[in-house]
C-alpha atoms as a PDB file:
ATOM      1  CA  UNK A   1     -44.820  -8.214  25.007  1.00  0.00           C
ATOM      2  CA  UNK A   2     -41.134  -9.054  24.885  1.00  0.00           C
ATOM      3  CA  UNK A   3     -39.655  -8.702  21.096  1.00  0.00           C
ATOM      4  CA  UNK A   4     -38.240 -11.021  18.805  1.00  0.00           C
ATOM      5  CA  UNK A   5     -34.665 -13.274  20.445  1.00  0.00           C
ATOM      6  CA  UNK A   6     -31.552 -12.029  18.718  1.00  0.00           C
ATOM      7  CA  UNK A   7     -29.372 -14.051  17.560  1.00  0.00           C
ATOM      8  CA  UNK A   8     -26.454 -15.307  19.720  1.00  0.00           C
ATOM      9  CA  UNK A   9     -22.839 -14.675  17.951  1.00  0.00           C
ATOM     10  CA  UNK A  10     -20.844 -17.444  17.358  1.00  0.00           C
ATOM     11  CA  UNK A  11     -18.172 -18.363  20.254  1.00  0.00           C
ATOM     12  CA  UNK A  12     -14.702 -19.842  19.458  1.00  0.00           C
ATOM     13  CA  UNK A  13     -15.734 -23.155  20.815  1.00  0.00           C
ATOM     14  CA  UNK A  14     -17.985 -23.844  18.039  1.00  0.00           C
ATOM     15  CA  UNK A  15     -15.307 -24.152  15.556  1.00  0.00           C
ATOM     16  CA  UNK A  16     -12.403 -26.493  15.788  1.00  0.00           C
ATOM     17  CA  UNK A  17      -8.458 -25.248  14.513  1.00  0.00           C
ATOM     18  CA  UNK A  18      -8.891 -25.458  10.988  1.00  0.00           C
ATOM     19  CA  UNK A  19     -12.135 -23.664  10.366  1.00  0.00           C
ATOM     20  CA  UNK A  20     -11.252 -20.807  12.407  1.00  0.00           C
ATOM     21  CA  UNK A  21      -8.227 -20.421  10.478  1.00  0.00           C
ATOM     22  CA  UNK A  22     -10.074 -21.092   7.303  1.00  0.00           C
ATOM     23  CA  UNK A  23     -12.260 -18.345   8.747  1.00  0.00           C
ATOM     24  CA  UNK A  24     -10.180 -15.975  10.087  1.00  0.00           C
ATOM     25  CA  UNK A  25      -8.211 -15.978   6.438  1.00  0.00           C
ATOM     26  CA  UNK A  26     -11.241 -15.614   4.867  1.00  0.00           C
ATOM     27  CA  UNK A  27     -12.263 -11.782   6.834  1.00  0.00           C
ATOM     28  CA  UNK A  28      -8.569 -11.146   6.580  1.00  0.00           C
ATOM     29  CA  UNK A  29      -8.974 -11.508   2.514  1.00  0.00           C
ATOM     30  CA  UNK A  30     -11.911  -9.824   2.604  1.00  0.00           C
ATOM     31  CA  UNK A  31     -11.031  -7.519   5.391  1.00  0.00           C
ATOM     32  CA  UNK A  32     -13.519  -7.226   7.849  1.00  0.00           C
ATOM     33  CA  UNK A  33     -11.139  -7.914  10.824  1.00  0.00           C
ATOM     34  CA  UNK A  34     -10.870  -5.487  13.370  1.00  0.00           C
ATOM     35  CA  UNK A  35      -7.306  -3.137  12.361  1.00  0.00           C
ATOM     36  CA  UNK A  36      -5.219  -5.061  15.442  1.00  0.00           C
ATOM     37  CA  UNK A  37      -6.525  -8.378  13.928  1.00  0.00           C
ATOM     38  CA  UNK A  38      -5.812  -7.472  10.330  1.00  0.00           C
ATOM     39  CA  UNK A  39      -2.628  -6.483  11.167  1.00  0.00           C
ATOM     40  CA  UNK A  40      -1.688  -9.753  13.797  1.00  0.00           C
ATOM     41  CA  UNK A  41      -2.739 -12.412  10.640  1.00  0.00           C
ATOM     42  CA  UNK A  42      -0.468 -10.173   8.355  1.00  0.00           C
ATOM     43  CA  UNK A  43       1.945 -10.813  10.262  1.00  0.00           C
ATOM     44  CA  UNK A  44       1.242 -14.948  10.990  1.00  0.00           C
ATOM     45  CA  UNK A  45       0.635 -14.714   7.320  1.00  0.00           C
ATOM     46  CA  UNK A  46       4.642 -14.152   6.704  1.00  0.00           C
ATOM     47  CA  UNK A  47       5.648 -16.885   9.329  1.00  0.00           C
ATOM     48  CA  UNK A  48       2.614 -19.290   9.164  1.00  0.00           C
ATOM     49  CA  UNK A  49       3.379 -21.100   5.430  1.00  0.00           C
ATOM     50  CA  UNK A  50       0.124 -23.307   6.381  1.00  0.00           C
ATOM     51  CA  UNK A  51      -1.596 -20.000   6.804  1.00  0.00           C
ATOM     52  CA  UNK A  52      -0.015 -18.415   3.928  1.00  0.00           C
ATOM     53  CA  UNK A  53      -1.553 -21.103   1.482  1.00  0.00           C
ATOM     54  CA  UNK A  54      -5.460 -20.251   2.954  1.00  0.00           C
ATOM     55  CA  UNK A  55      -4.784 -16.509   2.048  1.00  0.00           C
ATOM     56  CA  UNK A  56      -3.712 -17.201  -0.826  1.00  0.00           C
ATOM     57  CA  UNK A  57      -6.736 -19.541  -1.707  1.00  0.00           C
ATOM     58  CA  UNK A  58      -9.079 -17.326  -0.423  1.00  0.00           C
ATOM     59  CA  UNK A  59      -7.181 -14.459  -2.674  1.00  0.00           C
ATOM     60  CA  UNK A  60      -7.799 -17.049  -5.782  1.00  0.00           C
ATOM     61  CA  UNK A  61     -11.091 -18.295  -5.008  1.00  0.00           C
ATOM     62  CA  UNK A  62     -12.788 -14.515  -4.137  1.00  0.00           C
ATOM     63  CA  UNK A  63     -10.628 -12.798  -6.990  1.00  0.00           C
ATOM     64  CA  UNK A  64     -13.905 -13.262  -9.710  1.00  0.00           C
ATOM     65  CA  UNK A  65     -15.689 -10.613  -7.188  1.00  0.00           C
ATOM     66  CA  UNK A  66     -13.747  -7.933  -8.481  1.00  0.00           C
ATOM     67  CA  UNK A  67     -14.240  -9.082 -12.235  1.00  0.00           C
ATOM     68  CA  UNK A  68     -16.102  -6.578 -13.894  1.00  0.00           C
ATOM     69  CA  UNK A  69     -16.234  -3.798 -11.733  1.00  0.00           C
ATOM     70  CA  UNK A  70     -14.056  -0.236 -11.927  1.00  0.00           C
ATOM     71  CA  UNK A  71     -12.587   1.110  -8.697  1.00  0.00           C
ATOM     72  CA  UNK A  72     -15.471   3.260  -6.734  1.00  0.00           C
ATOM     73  CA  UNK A  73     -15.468   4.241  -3.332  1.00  0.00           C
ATOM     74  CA  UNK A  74     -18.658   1.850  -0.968  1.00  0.00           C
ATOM     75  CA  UNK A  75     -21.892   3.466  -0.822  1.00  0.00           C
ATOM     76  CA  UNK A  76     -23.373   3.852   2.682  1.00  0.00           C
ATOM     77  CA  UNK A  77     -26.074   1.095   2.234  1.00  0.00           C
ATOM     78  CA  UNK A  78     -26.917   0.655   5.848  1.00  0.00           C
ATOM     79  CA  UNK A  79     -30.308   2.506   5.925  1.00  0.00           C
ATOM     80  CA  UNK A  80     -31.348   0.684   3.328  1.00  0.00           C
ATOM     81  CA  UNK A  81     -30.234  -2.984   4.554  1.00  0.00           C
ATOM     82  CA  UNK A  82     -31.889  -2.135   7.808  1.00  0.00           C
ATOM     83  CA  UNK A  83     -34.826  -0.562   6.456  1.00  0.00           C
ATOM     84  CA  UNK A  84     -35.132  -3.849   3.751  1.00  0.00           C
ATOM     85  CA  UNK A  85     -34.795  -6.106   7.218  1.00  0.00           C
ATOM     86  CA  UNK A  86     -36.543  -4.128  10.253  1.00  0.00           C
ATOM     87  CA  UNK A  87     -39.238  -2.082   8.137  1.00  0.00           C
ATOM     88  CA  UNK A  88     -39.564   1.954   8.093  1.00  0.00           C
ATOM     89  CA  UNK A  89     -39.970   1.570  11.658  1.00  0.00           C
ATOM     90  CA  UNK A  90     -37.812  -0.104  14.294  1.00  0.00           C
ATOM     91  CA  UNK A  91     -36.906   0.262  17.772  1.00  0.00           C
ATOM     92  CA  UNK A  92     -33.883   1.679  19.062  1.00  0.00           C
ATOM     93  CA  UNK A  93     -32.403  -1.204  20.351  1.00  0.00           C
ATOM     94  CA  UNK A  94     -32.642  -3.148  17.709  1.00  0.00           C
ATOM     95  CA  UNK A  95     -30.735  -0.701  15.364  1.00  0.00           C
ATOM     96  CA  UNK A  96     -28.479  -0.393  17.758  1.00  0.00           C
ATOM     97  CA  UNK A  97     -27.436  -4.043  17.743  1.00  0.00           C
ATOM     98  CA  UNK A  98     -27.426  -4.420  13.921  1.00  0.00           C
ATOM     99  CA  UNK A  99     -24.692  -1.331  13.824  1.00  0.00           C
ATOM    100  CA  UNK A 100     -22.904  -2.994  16.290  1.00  0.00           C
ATOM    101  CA  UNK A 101     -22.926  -6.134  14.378  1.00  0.00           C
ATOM    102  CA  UNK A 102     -21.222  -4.760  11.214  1.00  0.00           C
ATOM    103  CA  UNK A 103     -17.954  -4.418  13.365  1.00  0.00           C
ATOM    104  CA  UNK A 104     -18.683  -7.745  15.424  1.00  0.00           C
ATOM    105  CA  UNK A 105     -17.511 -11.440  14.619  1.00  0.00           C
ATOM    106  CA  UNK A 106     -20.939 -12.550  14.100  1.00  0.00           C
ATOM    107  CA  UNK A 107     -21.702 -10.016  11.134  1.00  0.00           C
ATOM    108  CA  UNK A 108     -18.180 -10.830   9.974  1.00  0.00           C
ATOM    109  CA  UNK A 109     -19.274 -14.802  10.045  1.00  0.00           C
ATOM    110  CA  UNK A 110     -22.123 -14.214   7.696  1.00  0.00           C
ATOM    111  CA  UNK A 111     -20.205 -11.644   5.089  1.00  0.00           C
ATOM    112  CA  UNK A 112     -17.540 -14.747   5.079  1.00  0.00           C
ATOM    113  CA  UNK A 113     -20.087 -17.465   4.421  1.00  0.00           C
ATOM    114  CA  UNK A 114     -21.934 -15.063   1.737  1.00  0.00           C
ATOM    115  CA  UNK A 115     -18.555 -14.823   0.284  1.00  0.00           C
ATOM    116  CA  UNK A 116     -17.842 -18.767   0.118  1.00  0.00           C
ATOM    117  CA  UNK A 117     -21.367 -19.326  -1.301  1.00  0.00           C
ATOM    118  CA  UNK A 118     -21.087 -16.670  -4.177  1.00  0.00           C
ATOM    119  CA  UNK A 119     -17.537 -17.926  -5.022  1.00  0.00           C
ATOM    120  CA  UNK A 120     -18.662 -21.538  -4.905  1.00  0.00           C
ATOM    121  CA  UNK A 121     -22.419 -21.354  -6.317  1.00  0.00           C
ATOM    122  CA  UNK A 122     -21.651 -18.803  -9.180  1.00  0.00           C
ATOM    123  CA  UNK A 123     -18.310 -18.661 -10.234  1.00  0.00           C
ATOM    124  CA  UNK A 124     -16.555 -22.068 -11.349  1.00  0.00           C
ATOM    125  CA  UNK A 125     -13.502 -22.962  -9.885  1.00  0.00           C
ATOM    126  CA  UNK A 126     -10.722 -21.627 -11.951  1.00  0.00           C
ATOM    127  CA  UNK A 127      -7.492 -24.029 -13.248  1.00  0.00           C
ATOM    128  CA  UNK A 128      -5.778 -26.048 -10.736  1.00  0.00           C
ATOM    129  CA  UNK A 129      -3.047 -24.174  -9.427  1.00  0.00           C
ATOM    130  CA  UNK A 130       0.135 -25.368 -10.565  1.00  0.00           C
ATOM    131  CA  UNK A 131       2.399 -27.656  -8.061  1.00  0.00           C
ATOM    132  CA  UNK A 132       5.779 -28.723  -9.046  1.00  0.00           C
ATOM    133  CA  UNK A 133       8.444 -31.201  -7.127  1.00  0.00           C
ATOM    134  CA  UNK A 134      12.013 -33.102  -7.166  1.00  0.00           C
ATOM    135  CA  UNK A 135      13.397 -35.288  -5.347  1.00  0.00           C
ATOM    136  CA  UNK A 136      16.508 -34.913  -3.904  1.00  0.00           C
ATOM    137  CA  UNK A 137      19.081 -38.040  -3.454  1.00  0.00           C
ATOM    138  CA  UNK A 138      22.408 -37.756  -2.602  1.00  0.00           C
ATOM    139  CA  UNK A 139      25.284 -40.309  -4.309  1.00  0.00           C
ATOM    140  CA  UNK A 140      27.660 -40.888  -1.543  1.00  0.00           C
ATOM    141  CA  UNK A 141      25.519 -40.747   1.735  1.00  0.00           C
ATOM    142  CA  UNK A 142      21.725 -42.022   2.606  1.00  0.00           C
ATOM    143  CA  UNK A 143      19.891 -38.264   2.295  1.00  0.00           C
ATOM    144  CA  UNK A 144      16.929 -37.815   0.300  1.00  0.00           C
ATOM    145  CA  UNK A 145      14.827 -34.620   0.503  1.00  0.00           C
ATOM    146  CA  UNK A 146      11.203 -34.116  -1.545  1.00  0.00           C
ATOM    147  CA  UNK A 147      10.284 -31.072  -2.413  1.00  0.00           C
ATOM    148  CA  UNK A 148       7.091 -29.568  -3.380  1.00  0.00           C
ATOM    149  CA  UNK A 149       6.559 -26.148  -4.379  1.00  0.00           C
ATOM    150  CA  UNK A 150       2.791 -24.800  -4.211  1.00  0.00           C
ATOM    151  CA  UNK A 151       1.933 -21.831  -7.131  1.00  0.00           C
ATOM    152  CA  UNK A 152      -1.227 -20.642  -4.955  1.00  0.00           C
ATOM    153  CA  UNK A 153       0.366 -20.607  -1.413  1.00  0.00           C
ATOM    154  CA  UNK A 154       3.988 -19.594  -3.112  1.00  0.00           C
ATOM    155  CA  UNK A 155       5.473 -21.799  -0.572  1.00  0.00           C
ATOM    156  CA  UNK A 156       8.296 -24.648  -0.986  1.00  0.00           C
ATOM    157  CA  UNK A 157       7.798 -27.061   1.490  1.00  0.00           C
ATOM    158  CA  UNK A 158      11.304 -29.392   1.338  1.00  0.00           C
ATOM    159  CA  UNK A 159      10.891 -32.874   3.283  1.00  0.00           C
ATOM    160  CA  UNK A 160      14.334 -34.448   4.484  1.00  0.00           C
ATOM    161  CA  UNK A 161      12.592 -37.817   3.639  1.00  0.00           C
ATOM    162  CA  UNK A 162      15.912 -39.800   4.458  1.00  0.00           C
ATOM    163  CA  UNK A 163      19.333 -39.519   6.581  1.00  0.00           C
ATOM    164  CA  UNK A 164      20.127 -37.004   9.618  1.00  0.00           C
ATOM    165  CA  UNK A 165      20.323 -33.746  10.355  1.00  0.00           C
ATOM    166  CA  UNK A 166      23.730 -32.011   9.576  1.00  0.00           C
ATOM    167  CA  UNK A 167      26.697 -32.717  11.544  1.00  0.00           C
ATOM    168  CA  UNK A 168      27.222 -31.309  14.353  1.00  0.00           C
ATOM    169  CA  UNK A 169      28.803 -27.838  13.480  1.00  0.00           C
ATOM    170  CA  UNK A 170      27.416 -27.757   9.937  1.00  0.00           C
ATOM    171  CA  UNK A 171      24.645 -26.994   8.274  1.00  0.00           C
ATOM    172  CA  UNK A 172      22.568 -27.956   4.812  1.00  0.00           C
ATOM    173  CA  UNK A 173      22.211 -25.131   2.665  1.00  0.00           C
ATOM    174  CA  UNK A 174      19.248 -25.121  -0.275  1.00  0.00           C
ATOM    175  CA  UNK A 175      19.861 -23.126  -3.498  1.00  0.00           C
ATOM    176  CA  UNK A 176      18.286 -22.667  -6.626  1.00  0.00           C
ATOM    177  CA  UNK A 177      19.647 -22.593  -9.743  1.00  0.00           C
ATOM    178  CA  UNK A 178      18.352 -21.390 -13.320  1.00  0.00           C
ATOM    179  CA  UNK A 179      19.588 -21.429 -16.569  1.00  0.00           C
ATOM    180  CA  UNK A 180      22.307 -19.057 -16.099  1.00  0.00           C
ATOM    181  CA  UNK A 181      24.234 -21.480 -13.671  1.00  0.00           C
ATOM    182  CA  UNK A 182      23.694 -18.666 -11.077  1.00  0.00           C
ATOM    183  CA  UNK A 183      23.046 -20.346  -7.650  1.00  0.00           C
ATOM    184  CA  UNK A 184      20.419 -18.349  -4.681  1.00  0.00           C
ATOM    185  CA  UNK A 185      20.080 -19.529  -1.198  1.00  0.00           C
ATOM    186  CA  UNK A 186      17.035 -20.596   0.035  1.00  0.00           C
ATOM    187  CA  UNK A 187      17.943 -20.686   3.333  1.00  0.00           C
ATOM    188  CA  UNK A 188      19.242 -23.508   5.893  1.00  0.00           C
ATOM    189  CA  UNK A 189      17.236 -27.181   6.163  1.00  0.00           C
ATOM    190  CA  UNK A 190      17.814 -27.721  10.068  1.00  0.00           C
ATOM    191  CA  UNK A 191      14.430 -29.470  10.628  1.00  0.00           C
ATOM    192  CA  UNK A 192      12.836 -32.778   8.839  1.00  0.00           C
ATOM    193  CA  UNK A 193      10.522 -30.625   6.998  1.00  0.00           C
ATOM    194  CA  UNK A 194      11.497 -26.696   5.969  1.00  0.00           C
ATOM    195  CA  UNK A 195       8.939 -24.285   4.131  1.00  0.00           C
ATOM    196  CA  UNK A 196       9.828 -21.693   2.241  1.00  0.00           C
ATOM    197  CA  UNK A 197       8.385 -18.680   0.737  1.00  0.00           C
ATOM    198  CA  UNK A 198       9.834 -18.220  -3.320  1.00  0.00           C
ATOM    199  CA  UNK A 199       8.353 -17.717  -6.592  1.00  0.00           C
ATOM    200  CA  UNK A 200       9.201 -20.701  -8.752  1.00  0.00           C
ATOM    201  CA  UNK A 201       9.383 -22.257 -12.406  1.00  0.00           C
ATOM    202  CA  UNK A 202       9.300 -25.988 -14.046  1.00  0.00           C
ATOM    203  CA  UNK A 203      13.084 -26.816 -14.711  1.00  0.00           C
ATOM    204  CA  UNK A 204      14.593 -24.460 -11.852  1.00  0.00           C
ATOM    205  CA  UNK A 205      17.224 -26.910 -10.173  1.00  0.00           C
ATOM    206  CA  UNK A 206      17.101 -27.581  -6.470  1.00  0.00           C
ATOM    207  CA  UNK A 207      20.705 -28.355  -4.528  1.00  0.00           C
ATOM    208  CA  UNK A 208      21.417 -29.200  -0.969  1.00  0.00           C
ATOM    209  CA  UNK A 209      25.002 -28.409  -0.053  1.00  0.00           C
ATOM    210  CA  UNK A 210      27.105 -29.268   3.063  1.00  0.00           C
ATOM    211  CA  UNK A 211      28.003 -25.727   4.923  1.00  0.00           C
ATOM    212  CA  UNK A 212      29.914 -24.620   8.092  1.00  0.00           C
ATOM    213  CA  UNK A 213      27.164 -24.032  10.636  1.00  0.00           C
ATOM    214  CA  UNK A 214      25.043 -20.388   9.559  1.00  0.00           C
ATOM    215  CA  UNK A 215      25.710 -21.473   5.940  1.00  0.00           C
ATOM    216  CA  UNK A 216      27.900 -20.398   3.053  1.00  0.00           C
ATOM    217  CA  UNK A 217      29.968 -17.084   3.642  1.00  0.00           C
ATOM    218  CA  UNK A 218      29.663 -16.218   0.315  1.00  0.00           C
ATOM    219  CA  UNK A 219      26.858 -15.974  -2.550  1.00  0.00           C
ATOM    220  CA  UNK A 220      27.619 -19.432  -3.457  1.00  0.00           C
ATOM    221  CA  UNK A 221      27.920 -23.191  -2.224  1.00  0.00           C
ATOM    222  CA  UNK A 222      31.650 -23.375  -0.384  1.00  0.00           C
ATOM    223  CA  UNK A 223      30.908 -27.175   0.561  1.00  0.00           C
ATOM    224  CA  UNK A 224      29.912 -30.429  -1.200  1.00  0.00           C
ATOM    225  CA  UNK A 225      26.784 -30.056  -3.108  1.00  0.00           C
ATOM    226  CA  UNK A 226      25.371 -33.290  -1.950  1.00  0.00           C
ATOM    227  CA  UNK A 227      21.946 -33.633  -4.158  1.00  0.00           C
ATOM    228  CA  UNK A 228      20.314 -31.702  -6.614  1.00  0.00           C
ATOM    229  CA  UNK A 229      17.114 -32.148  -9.115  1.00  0.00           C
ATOM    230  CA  UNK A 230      14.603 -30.090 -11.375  1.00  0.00           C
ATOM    231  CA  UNK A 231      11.614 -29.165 -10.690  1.00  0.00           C
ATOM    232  CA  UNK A 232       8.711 -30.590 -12.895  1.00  0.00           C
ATOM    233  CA  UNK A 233       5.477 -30.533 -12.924  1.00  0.00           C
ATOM    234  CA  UNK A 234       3.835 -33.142 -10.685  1.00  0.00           C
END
């Protein structure tokens, strides 16, 4: 008498693009990837600001798991999963496919969706993260940039919403400014839309400037600062 059919794990053509991502940032967060994988979307993580902003939302949204509870080292529950699921007694096979599953991506699949349920069906969602932007319009020439600055990804995403790229030799430079008039570079703007990973504030001012090509020598604009705003709340 054959036994009961196991269940088939999940192949990557049963997800599209942005729920394996939404996915794989999920086990990253909660770290059941495999060490090579871990390490691989640690890495996108740092390039990837789209990426970025799902670990951080998944760091947000799963942080009320660890509300509550001191520091202890994970009990070897195993046994008493398998003995709760298969019964005192079970055949080798089939303990040998539910140990297997705890490293495989279909075990993985259900600790993620266990983990969106709990955070969704008993915690309430916490305060809307905060999201501030500026737009940036120059005087003298047709350039406009919008800016947007995420709290929960930590990523500035700058749009160069009007006007052309730098000329040829040249290059736009972002900085940010507080209160003590002291400008920071944020790096060039050589493509219509730039992200950028910075911890921000409401009434930090953004400024493009006009640099030779690599950007300023020095720790400050050396060209025309060509638009500039605050930050606010949006």
């Amino acid at each position: 008498m054959s036994g009961p059919t196991l269940p088939e794990e999940p192949g990557p053509d049963d997800f599209g693009p942005e729920e394996r991502d939404e996915l794989l940032a999920a086990e990253y967060v909660l770290g059941t990837l495999p060490a090579d994988d871990w390490r691989a979307a640690r890495d996108r993580a740092e390039l990837d600001g789209a990426f970025a902003a799902r670990v951080r939302a998944w760091e947000v949204r799963l942080a009320p798991l660890n509300a509550g509870f001191d520091e202890a080292s994970a009990p070897d529950l195993l046994p008493q999963i398998e003995a709760r699921i298969f019964g005192s007694t079970r055949p080798a096979s089939r303990r040998g496919w539910f140990a297997l599953g705890w490293r495989g991506g279909a075990l993985a699949t259900v600790v993620a969706a266990l983990a969106v349920f709990l955070a969704v069906t008993l915690w309430p969602p916490g305060p809307a993260p905060v999201v501030l932007q500026a737009e940036l319009t120059a005087e003298d020439v047709e350039l406009r940039f919008n800016a947007r600055w995420d709290a929960s990804a930590g990523v500035l995403e700058l749009t160069r919403s009007a006007g052309t790229a730098a000329p040829e030799g040249q290059d736009y430079e972002l900085w940010v400014i507080d209160d003590t008039g002291v400008p920071r570079s944020l790096g060039l703007l050589r493509e219509p839309v730039t992200q950028v990973s910075s911890v921000l504030a409401p009434g930090l001012t953004l400024a493009v400037s006009l640099e030779p090509e690599g950007g300023s020598p020095g720790d400050a604009p050396t060209g025309p600062v060509l638009a500039a705003a605050a930050l606010a709340e949006g």
